[in-house]
PDB file of N, CA and C in Angstrom:
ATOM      1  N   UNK A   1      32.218   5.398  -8.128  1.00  0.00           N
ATOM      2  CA  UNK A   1      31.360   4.800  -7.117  1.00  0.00           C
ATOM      3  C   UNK A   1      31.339   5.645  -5.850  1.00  0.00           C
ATOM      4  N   UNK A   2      31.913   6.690  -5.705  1.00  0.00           N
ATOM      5  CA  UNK A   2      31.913   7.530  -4.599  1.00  0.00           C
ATOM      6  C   UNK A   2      33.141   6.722  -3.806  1.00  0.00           C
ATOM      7  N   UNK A   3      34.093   6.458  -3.894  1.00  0.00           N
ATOM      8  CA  UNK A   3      34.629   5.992  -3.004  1.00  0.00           C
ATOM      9  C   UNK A   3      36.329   7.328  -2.979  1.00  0.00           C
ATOM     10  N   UNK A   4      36.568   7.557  -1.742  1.00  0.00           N
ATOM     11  CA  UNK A   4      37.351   8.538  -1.402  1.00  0.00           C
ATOM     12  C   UNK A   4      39.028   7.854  -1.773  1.00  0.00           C
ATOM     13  N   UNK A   5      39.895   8.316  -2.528  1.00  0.00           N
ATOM     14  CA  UNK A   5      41.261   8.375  -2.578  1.00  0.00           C
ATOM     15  C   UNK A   5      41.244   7.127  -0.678  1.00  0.00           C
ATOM     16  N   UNK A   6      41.333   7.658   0.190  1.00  0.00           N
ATOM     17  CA  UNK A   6      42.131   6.807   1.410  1.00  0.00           C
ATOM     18  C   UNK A   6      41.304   5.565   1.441  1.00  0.00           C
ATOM     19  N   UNK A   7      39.880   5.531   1.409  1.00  0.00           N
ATOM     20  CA  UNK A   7      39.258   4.581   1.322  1.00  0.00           C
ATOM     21  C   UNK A   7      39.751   3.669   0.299  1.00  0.00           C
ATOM     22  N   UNK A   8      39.556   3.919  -0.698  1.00  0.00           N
ATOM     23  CA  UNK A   8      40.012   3.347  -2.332  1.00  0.00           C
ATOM     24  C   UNK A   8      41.956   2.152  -2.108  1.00  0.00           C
ATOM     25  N   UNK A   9      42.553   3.599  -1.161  1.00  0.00           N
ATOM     26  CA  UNK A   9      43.877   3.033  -0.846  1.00  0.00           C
ATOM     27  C   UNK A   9      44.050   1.956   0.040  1.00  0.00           C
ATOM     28  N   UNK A  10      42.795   1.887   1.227  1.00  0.00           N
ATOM     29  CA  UNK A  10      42.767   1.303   2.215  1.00  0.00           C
ATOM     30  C   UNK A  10      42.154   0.222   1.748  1.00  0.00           C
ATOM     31  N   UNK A  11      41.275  -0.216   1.076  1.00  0.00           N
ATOM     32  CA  UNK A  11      40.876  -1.093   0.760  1.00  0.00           C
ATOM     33  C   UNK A  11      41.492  -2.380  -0.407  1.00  0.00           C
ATOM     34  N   UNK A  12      42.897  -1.398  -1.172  1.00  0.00           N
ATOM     35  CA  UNK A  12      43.432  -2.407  -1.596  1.00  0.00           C
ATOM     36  C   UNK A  12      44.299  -2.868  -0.844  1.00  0.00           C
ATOM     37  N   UNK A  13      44.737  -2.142  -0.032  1.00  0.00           N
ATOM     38  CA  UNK A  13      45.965  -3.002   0.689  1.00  0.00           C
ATOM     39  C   UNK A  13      44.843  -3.684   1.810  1.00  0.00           C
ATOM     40  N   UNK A  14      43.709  -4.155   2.173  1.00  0.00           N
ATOM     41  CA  UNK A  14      43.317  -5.208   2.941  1.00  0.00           C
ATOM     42  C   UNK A  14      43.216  -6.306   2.236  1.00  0.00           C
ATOM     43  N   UNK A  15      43.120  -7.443   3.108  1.00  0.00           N
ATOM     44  CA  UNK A  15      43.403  -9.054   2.991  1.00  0.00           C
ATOM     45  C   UNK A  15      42.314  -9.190   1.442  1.00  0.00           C
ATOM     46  N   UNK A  16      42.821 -10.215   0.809  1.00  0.00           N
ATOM     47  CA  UNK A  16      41.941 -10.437  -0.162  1.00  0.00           C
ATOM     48  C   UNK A  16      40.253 -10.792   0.557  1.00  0.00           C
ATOM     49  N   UNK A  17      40.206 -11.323   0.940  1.00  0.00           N
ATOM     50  CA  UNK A  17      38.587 -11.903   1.538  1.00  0.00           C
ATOM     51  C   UNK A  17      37.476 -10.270   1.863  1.00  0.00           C
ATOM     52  N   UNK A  18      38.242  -9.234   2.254  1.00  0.00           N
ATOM     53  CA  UNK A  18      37.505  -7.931   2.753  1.00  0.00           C
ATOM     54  C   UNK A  18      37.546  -7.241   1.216  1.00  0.00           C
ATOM     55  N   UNK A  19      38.680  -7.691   0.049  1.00  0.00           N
ATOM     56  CA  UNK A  19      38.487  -6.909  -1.287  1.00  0.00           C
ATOM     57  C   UNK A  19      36.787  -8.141  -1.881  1.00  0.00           C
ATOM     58  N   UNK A  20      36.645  -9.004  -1.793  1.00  0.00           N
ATOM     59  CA  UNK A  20      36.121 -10.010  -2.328  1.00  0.00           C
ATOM     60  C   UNK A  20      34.700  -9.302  -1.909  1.00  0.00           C
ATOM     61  N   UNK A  21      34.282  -9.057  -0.615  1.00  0.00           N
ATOM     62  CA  UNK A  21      33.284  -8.679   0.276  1.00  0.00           C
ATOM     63  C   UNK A  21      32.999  -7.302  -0.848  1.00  0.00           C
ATOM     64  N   UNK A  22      33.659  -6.269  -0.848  1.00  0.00           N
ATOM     65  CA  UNK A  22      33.111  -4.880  -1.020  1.00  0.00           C
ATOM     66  C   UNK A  22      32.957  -4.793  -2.376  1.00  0.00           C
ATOM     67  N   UNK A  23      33.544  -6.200  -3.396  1.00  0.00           N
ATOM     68  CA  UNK A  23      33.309  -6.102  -4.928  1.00  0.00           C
ATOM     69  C   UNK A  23      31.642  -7.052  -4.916  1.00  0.00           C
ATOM     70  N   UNK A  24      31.523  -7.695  -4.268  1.00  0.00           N
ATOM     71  CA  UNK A  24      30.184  -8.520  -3.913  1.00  0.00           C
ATOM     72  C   UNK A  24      29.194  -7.399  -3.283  1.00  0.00           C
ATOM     73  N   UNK A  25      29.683  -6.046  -2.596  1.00  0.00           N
ATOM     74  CA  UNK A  25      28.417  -5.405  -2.138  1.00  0.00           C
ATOM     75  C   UNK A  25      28.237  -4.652  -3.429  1.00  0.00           C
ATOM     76  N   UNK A  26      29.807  -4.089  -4.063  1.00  0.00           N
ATOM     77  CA  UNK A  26      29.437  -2.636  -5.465  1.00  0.00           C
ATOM     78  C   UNK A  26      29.030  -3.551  -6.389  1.00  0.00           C
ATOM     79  N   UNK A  27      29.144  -5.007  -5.986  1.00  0.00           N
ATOM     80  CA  UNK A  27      28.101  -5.558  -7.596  1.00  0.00           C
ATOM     81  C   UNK A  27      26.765  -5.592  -7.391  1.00  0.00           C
ATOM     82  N   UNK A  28      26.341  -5.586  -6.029  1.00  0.00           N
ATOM     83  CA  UNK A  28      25.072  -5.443  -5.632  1.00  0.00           C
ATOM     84  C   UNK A  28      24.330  -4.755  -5.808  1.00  0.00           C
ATOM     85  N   UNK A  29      25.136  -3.498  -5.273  1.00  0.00           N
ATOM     86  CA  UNK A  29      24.558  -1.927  -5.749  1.00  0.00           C
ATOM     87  C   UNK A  29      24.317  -1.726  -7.108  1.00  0.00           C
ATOM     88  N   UNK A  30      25.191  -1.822  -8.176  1.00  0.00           N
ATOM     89  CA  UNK A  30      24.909  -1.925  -9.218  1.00  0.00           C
ATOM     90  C   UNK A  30      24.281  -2.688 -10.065  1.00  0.00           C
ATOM     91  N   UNK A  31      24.169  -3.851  -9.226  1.00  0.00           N
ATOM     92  CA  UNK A  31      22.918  -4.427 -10.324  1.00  0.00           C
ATOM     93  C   UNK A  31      20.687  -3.778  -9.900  1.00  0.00           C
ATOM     94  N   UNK A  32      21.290  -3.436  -8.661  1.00  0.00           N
ATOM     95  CA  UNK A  32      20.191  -2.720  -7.984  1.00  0.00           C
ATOM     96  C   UNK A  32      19.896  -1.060  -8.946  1.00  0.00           C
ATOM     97  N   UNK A  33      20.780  -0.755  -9.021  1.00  0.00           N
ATOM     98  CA  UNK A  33      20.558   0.690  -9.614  1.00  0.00           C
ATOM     99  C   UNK A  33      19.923   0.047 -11.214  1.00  0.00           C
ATOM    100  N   UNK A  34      20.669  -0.821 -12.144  1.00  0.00           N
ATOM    101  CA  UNK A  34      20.548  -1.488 -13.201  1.00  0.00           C
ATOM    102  C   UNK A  34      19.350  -1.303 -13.317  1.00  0.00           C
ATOM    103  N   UNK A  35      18.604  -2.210 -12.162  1.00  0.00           N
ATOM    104  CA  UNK A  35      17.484  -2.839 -12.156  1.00  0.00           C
ATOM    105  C   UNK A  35      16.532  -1.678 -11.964  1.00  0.00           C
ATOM    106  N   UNK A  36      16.813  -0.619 -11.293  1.00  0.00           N
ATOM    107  CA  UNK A  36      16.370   0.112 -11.477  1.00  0.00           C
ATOM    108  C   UNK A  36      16.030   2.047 -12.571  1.00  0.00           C
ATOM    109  N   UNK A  37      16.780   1.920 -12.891  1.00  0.00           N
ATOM    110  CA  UNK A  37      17.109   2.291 -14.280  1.00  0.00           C
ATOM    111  C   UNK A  37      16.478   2.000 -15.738  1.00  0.00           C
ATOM    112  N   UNK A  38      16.459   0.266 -15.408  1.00  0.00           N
ATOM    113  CA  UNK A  38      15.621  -0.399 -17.203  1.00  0.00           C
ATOM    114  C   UNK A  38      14.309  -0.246 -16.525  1.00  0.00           C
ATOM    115  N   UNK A  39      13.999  -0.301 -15.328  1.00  0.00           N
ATOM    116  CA  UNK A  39      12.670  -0.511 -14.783  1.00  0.00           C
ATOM    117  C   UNK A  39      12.696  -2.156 -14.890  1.00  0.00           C
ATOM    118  N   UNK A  40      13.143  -3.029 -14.065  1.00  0.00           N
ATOM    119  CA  UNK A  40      13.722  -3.963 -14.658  1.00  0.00           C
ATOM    120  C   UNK A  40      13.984  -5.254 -13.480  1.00  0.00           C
ATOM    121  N   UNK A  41      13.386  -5.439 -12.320  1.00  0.00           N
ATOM    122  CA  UNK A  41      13.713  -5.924 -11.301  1.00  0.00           C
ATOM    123  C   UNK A  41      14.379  -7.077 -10.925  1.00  0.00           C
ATOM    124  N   UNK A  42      13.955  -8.039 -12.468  1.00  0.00           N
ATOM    125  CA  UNK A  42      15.129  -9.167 -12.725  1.00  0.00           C
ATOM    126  C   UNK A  42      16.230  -8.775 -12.382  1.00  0.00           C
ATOM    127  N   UNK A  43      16.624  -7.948 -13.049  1.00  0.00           N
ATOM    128  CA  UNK A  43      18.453  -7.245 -12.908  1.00  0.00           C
ATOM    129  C   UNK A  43      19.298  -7.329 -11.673  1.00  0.00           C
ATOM    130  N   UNK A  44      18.715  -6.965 -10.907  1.00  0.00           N
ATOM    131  CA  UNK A  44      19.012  -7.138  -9.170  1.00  0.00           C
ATOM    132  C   UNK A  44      18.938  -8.552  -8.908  1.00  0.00           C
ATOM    133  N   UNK A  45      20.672  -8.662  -7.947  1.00  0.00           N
ATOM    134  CA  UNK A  45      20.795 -10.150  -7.898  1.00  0.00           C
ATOM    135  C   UNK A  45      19.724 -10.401  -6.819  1.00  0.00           C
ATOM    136  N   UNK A  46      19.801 -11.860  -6.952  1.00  0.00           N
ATOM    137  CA  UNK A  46      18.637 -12.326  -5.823  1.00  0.00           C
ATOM    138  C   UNK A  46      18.519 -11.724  -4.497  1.00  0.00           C
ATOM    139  N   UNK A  47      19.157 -11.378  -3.604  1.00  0.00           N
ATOM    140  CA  UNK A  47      19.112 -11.290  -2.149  1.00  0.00           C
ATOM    141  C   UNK A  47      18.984  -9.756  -2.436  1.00  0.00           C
ATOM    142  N   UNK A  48      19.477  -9.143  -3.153  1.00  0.00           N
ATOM    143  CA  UNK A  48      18.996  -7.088  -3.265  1.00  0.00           C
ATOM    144  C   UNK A  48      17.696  -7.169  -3.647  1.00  0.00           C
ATOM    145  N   UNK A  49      17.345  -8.180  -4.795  1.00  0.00           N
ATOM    146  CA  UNK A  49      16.456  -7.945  -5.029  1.00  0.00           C
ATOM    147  C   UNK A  49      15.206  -8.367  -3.883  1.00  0.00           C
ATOM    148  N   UNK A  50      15.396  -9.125  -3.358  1.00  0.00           N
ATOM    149  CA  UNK A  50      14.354  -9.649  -2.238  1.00  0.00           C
ATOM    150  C   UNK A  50      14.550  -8.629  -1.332  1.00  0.00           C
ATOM    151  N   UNK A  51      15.391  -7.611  -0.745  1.00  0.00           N
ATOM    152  CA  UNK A  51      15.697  -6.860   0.050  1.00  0.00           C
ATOM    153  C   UNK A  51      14.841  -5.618  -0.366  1.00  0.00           C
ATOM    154  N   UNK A  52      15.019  -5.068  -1.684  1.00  0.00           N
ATOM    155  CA  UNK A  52      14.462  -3.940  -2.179  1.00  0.00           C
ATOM    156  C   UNK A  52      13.199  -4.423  -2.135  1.00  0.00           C
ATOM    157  N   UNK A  53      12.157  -5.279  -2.566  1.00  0.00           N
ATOM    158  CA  UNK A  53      10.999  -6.076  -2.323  1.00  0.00           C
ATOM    159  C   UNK A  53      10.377  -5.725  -0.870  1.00  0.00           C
ATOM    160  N   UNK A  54      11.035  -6.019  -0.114  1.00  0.00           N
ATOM    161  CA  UNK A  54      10.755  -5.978   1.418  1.00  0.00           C
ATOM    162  C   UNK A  54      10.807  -4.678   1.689  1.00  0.00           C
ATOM    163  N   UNK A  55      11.753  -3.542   1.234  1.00  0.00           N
ATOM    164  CA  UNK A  55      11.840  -2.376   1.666  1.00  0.00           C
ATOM    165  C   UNK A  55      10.426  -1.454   1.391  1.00  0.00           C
ATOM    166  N   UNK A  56      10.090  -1.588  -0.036  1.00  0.00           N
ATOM    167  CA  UNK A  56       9.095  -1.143  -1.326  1.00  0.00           C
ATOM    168  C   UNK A  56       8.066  -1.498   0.028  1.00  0.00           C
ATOM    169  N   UNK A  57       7.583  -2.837   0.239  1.00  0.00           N
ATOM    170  CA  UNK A  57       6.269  -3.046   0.803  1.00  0.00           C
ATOM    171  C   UNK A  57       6.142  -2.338   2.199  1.00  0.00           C
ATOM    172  N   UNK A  58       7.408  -1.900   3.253  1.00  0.00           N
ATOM    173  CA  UNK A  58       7.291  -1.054   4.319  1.00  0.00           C
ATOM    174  C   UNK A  58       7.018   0.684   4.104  1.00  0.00           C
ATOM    175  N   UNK A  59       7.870   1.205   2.998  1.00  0.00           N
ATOM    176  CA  UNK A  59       7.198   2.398   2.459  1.00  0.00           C
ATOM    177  C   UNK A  59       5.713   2.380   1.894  1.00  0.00           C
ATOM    178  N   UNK A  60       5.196   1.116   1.283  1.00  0.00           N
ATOM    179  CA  UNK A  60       3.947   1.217   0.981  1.00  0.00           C
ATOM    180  C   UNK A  60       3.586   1.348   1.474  1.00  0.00           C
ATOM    181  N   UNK A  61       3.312   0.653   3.006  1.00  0.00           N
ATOM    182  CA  UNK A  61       2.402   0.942   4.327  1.00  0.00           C
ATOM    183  C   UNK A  61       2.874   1.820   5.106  1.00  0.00           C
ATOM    184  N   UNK A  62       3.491   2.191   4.644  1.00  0.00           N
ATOM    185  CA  UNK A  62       3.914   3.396   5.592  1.00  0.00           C
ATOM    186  C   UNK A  62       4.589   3.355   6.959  1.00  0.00           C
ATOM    187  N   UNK A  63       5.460   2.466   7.004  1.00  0.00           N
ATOM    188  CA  UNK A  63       5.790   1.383   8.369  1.00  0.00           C
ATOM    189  C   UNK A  63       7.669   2.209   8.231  1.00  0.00           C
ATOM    190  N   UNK A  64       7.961   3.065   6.885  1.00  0.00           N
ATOM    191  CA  UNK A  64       8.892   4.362   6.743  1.00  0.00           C
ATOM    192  C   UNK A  64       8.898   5.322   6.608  1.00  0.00           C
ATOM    193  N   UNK A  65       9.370   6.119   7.125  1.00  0.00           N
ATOM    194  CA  UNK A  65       9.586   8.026   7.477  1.00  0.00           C
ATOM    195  C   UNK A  65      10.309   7.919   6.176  1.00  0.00           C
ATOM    196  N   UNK A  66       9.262   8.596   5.104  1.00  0.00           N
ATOM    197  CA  UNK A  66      10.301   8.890   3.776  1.00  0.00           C
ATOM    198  C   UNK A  66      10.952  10.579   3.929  1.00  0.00           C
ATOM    199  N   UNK A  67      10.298  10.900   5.266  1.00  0.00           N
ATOM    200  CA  UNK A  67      11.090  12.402   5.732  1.00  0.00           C
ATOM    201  C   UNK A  67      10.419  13.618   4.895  1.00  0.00           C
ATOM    202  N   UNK A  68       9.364  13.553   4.612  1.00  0.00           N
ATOM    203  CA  UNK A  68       8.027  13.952   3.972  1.00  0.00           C
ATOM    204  C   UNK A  68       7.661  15.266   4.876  1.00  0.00           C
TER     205      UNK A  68
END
C-alpha cells in the first residue's frame, strides 16, 4: 500500500480507534481502485463512491486543473 517501514511502525503502536480509522480509509481506497479496475462503480463503498461521482462531474466541467 505504499506505506513506509516508520509509518507502518507508528501506526501500530497508536491507540486502537486511529488503527480502526486508517483500515476504514485503505478499505476505501481499495474498494475505489476495485471499482475502478472491473470498470465497476458499485464496488466503491458508498461515501468514495459518491465522492469519486462529485470529483468525475468537476473535471467534466472543467471546474479542475488536470495539469494539462
Amino acid at each position: 500500500m505504499g506505506v513506509s517501514l516508520r509509518d507502518y511502525t507508528a501506526l501500530e503502536s497508536s491507540p486502537s480507534d486511529s488503527i480502526r480509522r486508517s483500515h476504514v480509509l485503505a478499505a476505501s481506497v481499495l474498494s475505489l481502485e476495485q471499482a475502478i479496475a472491473r470498470q465497476d462503480i458499485s464496488l466503491a463503498r458508498p461515501r468514495i463512491r459518491e465522492l469519486a461521482l462529485q470529483y468525475a462531474t468537476l473535471v467534466n466541467t472543467g471546474a479542475v486543473d488536470m495539469g494539462d
